[in-house]
N, C-alpha and C. Protein backbone atom coordinates (compact mmCIF):
# COMPACT_ATOMS: atom_id res chain seq x y z
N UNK A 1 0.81 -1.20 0.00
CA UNK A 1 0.00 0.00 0.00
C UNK A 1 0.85 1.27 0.00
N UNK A 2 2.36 1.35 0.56
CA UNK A 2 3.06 2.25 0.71
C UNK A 2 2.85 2.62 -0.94
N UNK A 3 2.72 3.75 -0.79
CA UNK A 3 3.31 4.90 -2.24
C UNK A 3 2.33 4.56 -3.16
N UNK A 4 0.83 3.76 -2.53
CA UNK A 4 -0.23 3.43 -3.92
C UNK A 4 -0.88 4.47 -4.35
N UNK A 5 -1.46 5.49 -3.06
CA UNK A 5 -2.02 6.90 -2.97
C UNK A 5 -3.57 6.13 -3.21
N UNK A 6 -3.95 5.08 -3.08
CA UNK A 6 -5.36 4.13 -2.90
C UNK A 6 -5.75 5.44 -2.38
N UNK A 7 -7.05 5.39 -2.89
CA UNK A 7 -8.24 6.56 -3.19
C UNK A 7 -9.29 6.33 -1.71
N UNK A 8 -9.52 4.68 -1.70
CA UNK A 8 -9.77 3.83 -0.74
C UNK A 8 -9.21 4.32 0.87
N UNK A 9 -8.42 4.15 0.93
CA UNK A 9 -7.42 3.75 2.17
C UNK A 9 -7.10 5.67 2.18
N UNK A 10 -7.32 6.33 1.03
CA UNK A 10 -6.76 7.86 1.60
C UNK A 10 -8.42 8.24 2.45
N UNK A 11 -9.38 8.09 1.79
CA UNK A 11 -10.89 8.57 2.42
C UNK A 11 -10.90 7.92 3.74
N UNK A 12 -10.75 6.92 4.07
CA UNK A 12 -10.63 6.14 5.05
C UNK A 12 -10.09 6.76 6.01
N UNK A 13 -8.51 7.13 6.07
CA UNK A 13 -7.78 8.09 6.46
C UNK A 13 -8.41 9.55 7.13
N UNK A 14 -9.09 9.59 5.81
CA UNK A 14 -9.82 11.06 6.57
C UNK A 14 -11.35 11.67 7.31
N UNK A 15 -11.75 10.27 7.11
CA UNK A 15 -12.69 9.99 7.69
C UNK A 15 -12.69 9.37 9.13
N UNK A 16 -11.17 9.01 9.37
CA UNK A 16 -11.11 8.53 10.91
C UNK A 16 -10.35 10.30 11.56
N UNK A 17 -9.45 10.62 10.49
CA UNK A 17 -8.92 12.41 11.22
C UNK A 17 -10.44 13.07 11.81
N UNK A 18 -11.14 13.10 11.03
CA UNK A 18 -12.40 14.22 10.80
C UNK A 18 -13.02 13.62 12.14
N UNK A 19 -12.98 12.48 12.14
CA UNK A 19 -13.70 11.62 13.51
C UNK A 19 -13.09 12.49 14.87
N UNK A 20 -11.65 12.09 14.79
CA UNK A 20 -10.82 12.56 15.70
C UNK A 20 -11.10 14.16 15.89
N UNK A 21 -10.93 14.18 14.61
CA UNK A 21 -11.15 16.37 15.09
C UNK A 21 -12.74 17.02 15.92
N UNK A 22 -13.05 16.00 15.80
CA UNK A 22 -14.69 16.28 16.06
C UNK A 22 -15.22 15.78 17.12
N UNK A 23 -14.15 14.88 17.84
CA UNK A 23 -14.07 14.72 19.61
C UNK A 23 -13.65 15.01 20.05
N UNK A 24 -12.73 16.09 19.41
CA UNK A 24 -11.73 16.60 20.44
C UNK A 24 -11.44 17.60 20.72
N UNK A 25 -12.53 18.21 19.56
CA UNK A 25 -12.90 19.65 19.58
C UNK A 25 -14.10 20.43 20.06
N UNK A 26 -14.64 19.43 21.42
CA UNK A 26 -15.83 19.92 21.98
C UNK A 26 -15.10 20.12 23.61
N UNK A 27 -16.18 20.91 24.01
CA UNK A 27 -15.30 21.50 25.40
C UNK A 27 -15.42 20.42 26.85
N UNK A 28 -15.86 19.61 26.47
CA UNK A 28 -15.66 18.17 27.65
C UNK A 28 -14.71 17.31 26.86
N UNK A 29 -14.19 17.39 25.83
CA UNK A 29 -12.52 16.60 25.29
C UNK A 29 -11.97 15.91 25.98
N UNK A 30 -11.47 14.98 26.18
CA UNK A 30 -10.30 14.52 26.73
C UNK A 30 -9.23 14.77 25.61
N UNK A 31 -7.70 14.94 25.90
CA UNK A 31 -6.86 15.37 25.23
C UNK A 31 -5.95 14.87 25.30
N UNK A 32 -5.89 13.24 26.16
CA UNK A 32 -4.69 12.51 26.24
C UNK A 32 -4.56 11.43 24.86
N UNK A 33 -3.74 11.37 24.50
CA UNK A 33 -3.64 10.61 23.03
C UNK A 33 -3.43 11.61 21.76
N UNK A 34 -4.32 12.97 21.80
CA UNK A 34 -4.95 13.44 20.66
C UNK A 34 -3.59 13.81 19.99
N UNK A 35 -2.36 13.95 20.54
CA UNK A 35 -1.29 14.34 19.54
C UNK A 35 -0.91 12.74 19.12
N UNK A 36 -0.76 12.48 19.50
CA UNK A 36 -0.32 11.00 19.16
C UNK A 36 -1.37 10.06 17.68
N UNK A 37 -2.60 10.53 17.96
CA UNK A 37 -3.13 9.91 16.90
C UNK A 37 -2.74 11.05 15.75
N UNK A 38 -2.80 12.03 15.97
CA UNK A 38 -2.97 12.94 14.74
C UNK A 38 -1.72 12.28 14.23
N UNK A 39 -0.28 11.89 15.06
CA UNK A 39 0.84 12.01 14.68
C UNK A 39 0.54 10.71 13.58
N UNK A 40 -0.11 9.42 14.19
CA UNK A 40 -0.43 8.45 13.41
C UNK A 40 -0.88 8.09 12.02
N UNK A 41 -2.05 9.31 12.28
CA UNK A 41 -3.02 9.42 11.05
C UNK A 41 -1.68 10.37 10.02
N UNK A 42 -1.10 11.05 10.09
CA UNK A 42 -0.48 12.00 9.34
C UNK A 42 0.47 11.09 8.67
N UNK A 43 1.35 10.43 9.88
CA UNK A 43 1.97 9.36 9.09
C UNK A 43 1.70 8.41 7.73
N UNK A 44 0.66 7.86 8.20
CA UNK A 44 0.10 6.80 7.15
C UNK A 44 -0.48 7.41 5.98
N UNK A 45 -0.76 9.06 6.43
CA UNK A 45 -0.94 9.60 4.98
C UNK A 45 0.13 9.77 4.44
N UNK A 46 1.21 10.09 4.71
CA UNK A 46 2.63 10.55 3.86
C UNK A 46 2.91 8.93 3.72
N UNK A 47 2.95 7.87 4.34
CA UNK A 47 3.31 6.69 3.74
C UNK A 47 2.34 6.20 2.79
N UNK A 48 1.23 6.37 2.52
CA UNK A 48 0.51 6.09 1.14
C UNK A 48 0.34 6.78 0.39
N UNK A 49 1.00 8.39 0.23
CA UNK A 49 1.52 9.44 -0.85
C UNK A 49 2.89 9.47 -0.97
N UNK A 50 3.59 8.15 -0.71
CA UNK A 50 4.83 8.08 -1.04
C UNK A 50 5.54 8.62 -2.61
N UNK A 51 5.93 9.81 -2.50
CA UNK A 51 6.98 10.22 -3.29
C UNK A 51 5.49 10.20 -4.69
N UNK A 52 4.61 10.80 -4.19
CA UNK A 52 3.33 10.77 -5.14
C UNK A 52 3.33 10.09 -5.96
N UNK A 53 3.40 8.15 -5.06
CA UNK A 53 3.06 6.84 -6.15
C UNK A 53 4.40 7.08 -6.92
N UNK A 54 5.47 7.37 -6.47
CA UNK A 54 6.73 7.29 -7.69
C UNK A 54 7.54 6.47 -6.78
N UNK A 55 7.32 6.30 -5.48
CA UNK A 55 8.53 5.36 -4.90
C UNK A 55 7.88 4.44 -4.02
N UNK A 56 8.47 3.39 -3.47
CA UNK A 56 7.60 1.96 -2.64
C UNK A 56 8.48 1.96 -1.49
N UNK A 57 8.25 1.00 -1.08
CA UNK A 57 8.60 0.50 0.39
C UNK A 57 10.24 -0.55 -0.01
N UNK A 58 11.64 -0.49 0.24
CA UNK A 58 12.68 -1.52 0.10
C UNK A 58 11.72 -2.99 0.58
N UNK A 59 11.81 -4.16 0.38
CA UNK A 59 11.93 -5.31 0.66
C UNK A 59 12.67 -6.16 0.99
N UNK A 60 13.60 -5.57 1.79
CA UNK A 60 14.96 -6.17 2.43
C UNK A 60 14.95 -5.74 3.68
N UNK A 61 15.97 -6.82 4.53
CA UNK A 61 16.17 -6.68 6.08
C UNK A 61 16.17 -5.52 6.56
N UNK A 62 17.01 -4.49 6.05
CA UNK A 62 17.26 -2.90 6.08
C UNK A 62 16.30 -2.33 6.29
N UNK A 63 15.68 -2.02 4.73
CA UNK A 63 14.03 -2.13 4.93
C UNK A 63 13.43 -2.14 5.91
N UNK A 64 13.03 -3.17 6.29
CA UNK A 64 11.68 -3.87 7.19
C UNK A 64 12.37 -3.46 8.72
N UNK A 65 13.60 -3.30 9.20
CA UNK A 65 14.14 -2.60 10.50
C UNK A 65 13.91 -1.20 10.30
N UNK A 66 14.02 -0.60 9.16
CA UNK A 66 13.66 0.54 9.31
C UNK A 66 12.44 1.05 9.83
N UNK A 67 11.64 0.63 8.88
CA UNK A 67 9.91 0.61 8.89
C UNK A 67 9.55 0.20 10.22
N UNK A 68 9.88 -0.75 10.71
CA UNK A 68 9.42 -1.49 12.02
C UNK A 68 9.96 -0.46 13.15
N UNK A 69 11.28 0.28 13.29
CA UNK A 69 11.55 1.14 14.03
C UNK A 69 11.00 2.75 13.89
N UNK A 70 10.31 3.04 12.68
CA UNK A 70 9.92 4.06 12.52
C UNK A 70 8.19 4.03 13.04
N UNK A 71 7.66 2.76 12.99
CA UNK A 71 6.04 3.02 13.22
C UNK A 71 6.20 2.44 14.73
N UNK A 72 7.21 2.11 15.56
CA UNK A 72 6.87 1.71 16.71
C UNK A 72 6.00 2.24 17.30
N UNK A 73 4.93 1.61 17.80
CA UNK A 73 3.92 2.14 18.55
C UNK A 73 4.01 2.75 19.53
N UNK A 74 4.58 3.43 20.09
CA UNK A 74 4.96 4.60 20.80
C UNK A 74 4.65 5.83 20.71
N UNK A 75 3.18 6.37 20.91
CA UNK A 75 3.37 8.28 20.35
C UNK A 75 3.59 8.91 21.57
N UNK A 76 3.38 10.01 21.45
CA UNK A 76 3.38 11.39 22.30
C UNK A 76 2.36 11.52 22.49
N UNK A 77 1.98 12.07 24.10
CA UNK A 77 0.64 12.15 24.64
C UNK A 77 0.79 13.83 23.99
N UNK A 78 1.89 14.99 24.07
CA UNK A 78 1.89 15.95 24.00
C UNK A 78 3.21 16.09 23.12
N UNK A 79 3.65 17.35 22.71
CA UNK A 79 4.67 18.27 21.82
C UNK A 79 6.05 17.53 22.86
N UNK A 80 5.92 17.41 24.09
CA UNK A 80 7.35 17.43 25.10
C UNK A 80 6.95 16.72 25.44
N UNK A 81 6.39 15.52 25.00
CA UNK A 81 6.95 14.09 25.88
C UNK A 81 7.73 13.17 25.33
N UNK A 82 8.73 12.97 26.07
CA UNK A 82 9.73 12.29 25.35
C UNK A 82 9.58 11.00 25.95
N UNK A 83 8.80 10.45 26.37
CA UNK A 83 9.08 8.86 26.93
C UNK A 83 9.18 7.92 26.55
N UNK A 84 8.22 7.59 25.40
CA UNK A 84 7.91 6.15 25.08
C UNK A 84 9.01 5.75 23.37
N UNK A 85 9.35 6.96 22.84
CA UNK A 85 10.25 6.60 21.72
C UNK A 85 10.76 8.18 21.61
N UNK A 86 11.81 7.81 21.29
CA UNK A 86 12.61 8.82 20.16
C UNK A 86 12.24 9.03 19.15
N UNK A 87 11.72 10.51 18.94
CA UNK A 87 11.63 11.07 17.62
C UNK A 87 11.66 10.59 16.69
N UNK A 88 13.40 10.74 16.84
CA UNK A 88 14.26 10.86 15.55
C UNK A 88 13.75 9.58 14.98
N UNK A 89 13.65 8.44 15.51
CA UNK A 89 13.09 7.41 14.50
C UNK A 89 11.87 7.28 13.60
N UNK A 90 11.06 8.13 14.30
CA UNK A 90 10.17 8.23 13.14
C UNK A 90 10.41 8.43 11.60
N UNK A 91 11.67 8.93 11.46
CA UNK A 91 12.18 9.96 10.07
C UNK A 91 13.27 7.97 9.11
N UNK A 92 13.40 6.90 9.90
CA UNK A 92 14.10 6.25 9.55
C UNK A 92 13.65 5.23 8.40
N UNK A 93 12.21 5.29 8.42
CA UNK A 93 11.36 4.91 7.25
C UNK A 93 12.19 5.44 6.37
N UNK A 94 12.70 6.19 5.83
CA UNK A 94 13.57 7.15 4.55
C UNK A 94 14.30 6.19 4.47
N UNK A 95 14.91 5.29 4.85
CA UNK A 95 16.12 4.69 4.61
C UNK A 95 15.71 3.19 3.81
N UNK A 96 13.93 3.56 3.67
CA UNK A 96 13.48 1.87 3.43
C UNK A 96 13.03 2.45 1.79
N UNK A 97 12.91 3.74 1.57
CA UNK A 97 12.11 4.29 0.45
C UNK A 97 13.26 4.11 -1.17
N UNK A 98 12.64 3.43 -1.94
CA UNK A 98 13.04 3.29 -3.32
C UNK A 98 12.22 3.94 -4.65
N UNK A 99 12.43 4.34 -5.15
CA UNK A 99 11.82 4.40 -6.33
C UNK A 99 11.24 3.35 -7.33
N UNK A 100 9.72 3.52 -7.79
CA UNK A 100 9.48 2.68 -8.74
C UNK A 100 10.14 2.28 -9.98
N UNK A 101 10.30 1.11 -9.94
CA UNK A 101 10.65 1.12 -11.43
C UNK A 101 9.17 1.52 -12.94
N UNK A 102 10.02 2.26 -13.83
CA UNK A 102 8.75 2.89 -14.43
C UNK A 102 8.33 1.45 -15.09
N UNK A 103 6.86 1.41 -15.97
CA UNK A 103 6.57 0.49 -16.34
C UNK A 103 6.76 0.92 -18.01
C-alpha cells in the first residue's frame, strides 16, 4: 500500500482524522492521546503518498528494520513528551524508500 495513494485507504484516512477532530474539539474533550493519533493518522498519509506513487517500500532486512523502528507504537501524549520513543526514529522509514521502477 506504501506509495499506492489508494483513493480507498486515503478517504478512510480522513474519515477517521475528521472523527478525531470532532471529539476533540468539543469543550468536555479529553486530550490525552490526541497528539499521538494525529501524529499516526499524518503518518500513514505521507506513507501512502509516497513520493506521489513514484517510490515503494525496500523489501529487504534494512528495509523492514527501518519501517518497524519508525512506526513503533509509541506516540506522544503531548509536543514534550519524550518517553515512550525517540523522535528521531520516526524519520528512519527514509532509509526503506526506493523508487518505482517505471513500467
Amino acid at each position: 500500500m506504501a506509495g499506492s495513494g489508494c483513493p480507498r485507504v486515503s478517504a478512510f484516512i480522513d474519515r477517521v482524522r475528521q472523527k478525531v477532530f470532532e471529539s476533540t474539539h468539543t469543550p468536555a474533550a479529553e486530550f490525552e492521546f490526541v497528539y499521538g493519533i494525529h501524529q499516526a493518522l499524518h503518518l500513514a498519509t505521507g506513507l501512502l503518498h509516497l513520493g506521489w506513487g513514484r517510490c515503494k517500500l525496500k523489501n529487504n532486512a534494512l528495509g523492514r528494520a527501518a519501517v518497524l523502528l519508525a512506526l513503533w507504537p509509541g506516540y506522544r501524549h503531548d509536543v514534550s513528551d519524550m518517553k515512550y520513543h525517540v523522535q528521531v526514529f520516526r524519520h528512519l522509514y527514509c532509509l526503506a524508500v526506493e523508487k518505482r521502477a517505471r513500467p
